[in-house]
N, C-alpha and C. Protein backbone atom coordinates (compact mmCIF):
# COMPACT_ATOMS: atom_id res chain seq x y z
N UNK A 1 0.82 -1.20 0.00
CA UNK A 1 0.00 0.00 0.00
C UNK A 1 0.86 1.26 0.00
N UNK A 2 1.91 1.58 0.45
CA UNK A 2 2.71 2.64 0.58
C UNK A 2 3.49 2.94 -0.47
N UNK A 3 3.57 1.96 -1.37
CA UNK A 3 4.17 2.42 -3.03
C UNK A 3 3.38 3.28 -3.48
N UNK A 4 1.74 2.41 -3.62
CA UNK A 4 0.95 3.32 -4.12
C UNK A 4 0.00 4.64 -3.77
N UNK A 5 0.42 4.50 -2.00
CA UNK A 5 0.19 5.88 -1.68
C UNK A 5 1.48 6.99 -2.48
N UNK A 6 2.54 6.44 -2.24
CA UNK A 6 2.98 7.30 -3.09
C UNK A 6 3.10 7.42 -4.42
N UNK A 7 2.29 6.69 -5.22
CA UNK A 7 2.37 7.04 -6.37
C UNK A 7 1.23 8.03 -6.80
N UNK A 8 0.06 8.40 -5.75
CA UNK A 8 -0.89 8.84 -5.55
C UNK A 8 -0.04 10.45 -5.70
N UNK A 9 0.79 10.30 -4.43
CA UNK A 9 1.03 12.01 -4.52
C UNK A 9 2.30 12.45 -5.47
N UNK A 10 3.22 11.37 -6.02
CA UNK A 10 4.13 11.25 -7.10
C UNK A 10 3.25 12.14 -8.11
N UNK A 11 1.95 11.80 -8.25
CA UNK A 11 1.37 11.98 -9.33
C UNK A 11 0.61 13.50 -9.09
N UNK A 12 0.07 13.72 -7.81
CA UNK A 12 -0.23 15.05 -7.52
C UNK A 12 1.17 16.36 -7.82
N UNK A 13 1.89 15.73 -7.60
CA UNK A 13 3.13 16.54 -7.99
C UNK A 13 3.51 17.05 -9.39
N UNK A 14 3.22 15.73 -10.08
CA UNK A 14 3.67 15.90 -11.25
C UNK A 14 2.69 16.58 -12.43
N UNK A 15 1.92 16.10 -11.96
CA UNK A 15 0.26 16.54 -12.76
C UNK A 15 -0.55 17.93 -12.22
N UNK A 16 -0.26 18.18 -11.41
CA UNK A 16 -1.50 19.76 -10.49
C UNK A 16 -0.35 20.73 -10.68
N UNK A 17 0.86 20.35 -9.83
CA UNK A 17 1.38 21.50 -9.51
C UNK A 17 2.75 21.46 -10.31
N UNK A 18 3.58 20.39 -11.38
CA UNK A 18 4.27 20.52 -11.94
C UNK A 18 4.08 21.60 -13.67
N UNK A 19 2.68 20.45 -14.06
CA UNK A 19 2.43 20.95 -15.51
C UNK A 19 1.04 21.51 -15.31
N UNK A 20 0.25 21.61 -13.86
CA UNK A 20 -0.96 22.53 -14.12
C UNK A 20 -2.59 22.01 -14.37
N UNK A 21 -2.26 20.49 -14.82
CA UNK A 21 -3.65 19.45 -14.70
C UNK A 21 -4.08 19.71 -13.77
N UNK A 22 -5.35 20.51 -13.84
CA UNK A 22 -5.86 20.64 -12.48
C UNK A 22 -7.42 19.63 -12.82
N UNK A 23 -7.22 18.89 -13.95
CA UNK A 23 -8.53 18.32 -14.24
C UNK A 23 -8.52 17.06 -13.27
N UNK A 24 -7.21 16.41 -12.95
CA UNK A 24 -7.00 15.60 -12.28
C UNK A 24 -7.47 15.43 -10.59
N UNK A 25 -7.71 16.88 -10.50
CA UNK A 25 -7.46 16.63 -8.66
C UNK A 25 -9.07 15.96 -8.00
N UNK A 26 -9.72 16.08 -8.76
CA UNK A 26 -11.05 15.06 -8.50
C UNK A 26 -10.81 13.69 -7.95
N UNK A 27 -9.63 13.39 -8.84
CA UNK A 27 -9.47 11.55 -9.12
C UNK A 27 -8.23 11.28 -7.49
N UNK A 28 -7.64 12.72 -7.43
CA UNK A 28 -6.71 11.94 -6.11
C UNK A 28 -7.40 13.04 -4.89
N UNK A 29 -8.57 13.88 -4.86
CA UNK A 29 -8.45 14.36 -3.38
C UNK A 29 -10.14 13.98 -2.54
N UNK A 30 -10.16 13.74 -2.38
CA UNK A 30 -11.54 13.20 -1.30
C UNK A 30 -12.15 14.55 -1.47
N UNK A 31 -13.84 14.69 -1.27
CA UNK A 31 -14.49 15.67 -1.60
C UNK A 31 -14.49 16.66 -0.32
N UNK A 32 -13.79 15.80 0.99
CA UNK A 32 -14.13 16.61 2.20
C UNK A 32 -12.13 16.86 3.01
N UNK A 33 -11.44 16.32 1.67
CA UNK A 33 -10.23 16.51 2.10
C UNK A 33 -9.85 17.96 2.92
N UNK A 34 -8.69 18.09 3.87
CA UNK A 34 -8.67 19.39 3.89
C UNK A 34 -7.16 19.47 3.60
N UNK A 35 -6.76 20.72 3.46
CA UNK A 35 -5.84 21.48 2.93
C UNK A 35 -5.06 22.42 4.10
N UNK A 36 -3.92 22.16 4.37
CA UNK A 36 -3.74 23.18 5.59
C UNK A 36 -2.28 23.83 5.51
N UNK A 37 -1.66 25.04 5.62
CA UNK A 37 -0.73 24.99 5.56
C UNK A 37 -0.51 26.67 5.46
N UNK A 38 0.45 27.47 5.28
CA UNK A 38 0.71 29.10 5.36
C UNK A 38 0.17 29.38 4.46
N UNK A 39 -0.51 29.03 3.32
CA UNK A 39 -1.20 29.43 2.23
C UNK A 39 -2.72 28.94 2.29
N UNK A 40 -2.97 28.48 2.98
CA UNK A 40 -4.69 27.48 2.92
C UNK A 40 -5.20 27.73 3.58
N UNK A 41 -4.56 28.14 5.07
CA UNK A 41 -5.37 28.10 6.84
C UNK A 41 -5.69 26.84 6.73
N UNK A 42 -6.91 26.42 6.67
CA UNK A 42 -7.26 24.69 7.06
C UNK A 42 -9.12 24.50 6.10
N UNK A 43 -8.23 24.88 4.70
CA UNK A 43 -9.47 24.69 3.92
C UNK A 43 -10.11 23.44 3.41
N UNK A 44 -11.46 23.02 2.97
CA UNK A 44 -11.71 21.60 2.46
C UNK A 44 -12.22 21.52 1.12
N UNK A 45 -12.12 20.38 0.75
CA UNK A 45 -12.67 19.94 -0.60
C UNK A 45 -11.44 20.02 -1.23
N UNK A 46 -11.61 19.71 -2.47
CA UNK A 46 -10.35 19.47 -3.96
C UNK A 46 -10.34 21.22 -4.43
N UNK A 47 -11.23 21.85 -4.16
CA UNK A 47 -11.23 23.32 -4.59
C UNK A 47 -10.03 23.93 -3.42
N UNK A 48 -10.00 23.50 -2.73
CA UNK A 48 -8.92 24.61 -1.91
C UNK A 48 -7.48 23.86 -2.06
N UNK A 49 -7.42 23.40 -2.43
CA UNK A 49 -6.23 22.35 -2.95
C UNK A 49 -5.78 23.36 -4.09
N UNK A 50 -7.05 23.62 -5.27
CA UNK A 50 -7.03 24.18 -6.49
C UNK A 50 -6.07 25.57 -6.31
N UNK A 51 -7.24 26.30 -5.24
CA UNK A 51 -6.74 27.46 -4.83
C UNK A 51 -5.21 27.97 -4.40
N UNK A 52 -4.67 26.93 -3.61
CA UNK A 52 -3.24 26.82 -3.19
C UNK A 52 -2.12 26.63 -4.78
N UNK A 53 -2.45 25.79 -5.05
CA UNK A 53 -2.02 25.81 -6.42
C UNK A 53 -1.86 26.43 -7.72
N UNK A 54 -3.04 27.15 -7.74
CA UNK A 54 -3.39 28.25 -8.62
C UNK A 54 -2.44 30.05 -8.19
N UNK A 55 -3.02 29.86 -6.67
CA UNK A 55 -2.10 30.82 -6.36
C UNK A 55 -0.44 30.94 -6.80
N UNK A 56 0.00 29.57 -6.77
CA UNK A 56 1.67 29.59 -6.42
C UNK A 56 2.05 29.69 -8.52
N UNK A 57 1.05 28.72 -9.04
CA UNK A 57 0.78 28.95 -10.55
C UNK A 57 1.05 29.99 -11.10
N UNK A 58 0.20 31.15 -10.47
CA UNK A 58 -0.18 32.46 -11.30
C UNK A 58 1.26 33.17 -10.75
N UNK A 59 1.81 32.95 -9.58
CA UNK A 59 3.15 34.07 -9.46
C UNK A 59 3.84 33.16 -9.84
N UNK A 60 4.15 32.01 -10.14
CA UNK A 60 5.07 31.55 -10.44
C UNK A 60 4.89 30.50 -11.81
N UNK A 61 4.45 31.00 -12.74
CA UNK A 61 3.95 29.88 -14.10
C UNK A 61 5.03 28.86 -14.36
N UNK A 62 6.42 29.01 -14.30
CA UNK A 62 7.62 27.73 -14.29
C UNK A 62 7.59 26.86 -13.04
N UNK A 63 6.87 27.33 -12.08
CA UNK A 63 6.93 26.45 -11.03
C UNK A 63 7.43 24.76 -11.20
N UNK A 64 8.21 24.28 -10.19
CA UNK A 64 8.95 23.44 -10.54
C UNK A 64 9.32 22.64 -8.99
N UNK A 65 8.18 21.42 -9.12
CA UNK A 65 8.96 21.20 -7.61
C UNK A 65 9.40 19.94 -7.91
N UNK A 66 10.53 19.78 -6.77
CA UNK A 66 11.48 18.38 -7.17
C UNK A 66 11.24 18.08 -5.67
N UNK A 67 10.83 16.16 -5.74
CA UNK A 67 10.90 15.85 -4.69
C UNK A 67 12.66 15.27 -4.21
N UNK A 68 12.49 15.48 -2.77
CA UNK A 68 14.18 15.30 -2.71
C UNK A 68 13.97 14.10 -1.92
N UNK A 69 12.71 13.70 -1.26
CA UNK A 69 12.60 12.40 -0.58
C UNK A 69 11.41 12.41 -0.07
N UNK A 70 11.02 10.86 -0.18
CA UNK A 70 9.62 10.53 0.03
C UNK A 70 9.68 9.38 0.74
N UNK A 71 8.70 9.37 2.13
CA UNK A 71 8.54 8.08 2.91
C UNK A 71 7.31 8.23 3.14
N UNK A 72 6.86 6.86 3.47
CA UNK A 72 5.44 6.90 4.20
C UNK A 72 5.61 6.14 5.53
N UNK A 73 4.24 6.43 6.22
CA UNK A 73 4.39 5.86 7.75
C UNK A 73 2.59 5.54 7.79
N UNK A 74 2.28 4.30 7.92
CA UNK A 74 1.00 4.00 7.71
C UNK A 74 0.33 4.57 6.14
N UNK A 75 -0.22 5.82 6.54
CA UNK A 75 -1.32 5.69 4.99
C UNK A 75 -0.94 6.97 4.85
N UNK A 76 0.34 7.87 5.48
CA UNK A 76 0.55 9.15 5.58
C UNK A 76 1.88 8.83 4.44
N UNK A 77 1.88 9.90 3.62
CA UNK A 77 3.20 10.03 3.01
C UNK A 77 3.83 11.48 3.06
N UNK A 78 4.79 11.59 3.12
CA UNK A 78 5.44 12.59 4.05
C UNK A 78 6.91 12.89 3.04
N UNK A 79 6.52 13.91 1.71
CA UNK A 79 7.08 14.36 1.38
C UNK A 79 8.52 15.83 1.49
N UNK A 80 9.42 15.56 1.21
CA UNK A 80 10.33 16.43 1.57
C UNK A 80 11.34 17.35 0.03
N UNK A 81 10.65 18.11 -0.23
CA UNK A 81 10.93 19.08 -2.10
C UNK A 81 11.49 19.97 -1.95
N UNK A 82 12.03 20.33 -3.02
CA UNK A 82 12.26 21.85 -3.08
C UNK A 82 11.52 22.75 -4.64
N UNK A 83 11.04 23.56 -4.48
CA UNK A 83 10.28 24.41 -5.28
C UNK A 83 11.06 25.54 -5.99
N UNK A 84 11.16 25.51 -7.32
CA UNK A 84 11.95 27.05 -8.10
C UNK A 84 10.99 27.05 -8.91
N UNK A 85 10.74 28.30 -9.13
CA UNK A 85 10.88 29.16 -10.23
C UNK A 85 11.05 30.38 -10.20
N UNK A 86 9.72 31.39 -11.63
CA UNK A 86 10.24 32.52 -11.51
C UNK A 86 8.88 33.95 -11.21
N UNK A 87 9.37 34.61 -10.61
CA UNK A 87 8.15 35.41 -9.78
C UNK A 87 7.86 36.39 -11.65
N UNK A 88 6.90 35.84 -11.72
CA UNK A 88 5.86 36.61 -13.08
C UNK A 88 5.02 37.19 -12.88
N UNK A 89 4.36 36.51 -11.54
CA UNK A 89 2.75 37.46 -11.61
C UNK A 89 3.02 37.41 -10.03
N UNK A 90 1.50 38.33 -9.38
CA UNK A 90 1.53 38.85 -7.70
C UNK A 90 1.50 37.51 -7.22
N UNK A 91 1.81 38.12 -6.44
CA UNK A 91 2.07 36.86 -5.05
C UNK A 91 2.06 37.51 -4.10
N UNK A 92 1.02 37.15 -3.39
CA UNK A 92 0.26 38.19 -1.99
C UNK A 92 0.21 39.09 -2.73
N UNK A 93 0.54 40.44 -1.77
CA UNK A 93 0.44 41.49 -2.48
C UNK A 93 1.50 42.00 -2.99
N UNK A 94 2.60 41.61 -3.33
CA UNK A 94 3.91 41.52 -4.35
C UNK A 94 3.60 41.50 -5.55
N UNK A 95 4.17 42.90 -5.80
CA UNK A 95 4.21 42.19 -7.62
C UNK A 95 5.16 41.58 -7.90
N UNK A 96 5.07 41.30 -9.52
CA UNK A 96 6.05 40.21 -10.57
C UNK A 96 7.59 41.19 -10.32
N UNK A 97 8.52 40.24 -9.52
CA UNK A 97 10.01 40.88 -9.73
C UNK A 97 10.64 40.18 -10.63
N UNK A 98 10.37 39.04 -11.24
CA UNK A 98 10.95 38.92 -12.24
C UNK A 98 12.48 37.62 -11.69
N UNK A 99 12.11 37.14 -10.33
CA UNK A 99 13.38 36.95 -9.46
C UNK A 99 13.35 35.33 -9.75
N UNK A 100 14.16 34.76 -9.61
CA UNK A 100 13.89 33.16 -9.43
C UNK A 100 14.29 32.91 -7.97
N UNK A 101 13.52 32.25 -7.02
CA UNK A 101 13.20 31.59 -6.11
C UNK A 101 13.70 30.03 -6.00
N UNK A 102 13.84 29.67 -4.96
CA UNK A 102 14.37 28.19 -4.61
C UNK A 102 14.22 28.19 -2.82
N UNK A 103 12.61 27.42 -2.81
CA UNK A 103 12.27 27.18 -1.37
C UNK A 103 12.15 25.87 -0.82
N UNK A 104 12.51 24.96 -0.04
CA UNK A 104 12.64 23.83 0.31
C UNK A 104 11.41 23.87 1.28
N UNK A 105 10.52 22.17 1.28
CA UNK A 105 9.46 22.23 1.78
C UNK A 105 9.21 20.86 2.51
N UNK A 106 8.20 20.51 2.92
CA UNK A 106 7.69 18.86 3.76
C UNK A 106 6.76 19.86 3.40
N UNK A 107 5.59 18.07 3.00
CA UNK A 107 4.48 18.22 2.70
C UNK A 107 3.90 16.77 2.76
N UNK A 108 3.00 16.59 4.09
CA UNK A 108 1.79 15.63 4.17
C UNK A 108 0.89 14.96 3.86
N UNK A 109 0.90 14.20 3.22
CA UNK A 109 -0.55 13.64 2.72
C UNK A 109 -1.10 12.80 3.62
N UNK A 110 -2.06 12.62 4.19
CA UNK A 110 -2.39 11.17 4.17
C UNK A 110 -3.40 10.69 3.47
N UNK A 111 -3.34 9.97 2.98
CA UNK A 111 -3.84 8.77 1.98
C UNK A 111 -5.15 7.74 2.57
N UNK A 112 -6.22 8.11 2.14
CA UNK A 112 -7.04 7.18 2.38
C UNK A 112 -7.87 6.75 0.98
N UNK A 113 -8.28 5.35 0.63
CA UNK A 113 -8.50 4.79 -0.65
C UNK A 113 -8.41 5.39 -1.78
N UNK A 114 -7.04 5.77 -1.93
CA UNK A 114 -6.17 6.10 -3.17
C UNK A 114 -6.18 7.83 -3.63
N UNK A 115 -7.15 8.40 -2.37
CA UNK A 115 -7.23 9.57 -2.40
C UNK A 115 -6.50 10.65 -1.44
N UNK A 116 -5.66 11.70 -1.43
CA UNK A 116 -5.55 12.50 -0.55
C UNK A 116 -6.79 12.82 0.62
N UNK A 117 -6.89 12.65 1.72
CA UNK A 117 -7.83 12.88 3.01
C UNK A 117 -7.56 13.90 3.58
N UNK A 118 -5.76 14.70 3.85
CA UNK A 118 -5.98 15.52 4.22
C UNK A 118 -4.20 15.90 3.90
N UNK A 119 -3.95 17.31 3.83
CA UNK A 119 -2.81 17.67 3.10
C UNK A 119 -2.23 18.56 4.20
N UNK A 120 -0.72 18.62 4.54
CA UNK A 120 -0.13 19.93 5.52
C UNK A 120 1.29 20.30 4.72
N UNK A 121 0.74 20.98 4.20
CA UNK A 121 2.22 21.78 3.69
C UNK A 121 3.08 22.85 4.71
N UNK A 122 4.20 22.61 4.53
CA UNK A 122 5.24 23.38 5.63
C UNK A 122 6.66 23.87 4.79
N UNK A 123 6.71 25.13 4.74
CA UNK A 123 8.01 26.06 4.26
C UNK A 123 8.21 27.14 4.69
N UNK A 124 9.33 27.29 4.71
CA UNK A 124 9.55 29.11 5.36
C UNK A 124 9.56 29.91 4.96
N UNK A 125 7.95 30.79 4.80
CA UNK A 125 7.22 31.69 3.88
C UNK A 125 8.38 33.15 4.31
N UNK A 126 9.30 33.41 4.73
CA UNK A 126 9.69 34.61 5.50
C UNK A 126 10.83 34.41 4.51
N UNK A 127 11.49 32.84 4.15
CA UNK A 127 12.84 32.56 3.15
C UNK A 127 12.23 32.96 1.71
N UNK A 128 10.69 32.62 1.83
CA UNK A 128 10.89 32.80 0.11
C UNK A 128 10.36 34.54 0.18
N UNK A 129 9.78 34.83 0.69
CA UNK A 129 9.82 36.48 0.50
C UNK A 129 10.88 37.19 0.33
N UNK A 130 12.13 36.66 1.35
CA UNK A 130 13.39 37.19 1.61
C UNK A 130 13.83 37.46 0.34
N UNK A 131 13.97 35.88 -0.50
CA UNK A 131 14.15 35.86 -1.61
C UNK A 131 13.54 36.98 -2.60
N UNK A 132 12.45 37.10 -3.14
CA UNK A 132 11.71 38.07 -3.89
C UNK A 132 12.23 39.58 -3.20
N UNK A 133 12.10 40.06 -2.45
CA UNK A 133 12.60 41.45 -1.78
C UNK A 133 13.84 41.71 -1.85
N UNK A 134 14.62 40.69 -2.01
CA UNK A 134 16.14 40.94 -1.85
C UNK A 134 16.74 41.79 -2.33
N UNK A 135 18.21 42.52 -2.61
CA UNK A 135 18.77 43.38 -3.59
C UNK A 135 19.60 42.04 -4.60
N UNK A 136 19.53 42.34 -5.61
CA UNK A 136 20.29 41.31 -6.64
C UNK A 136 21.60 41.24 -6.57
N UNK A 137 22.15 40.48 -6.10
CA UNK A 137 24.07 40.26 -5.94
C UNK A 137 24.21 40.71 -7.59
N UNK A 138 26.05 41.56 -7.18
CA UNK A 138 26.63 41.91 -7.92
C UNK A 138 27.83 41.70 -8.23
């Protein structure tokens, strides 16, 4: 079971938030899943999933996350990535700097019948701002 929990969120990775299929997230998130994390508060359904995604999408259209390691522990899989791209559009209330970003993350699933049940994303929203605000080395 823990292969294919992770092939569950292998695939949320690669499909929602790598290339943008958001037609997919029906098929891996439970209708009452919730979503929790510095970008979500503790939202439910496959729509706030959307929302989190869409957000990081629209400021960041190359978005690019690489998983750097993946384990599971029961029906939980407990991803550990790092995220680049490049700031194009707002993010919060930031506009497009035009900057490329590189934020390292853990991110939760747990897995119940082949669906995400409930999601906790964790990164240090203060590193990737830092990043975007910064002055550009010279």
């Amino acid at each position: 079971m823990s292969e294919a929990n992770k092939a569950v969120v292998q695939r949320m990775i690669d499909e929602i938030w790598n290339k943008g299929n958001t037609s997919v997230v029906n098929e891996l998130w439970n209708s009452d899943a919730t979503e929790k994390g510095p970008n979500a508060g503790a939202a439910r359904g496959p729509q706030a999933h959307l929302d989190v995604v869409s957000k990081f999408r629209t400021a960041f259209p190359d978005l690019n996350i690489t998983v750097d390691e993946m384990t599971t522990e029961g029906d939980n899989v407990v991803t550990r990535f790092t995220a680049t791209g490049t700031h194009k559009g707002n993010f919060e209330k930031m506009p497009a700097t035009g900057k490329q970003i590189r934020v390292p993350g853990i991110a939760t699933c747990h897995i119940i019948n082949g669906k995400c049940a409930e999601s906790k994303l964790d990164y240090d929203r203060s590193d990737l701002e830092r990043q975007l605000i910064a002055n550009p080395r010279k």
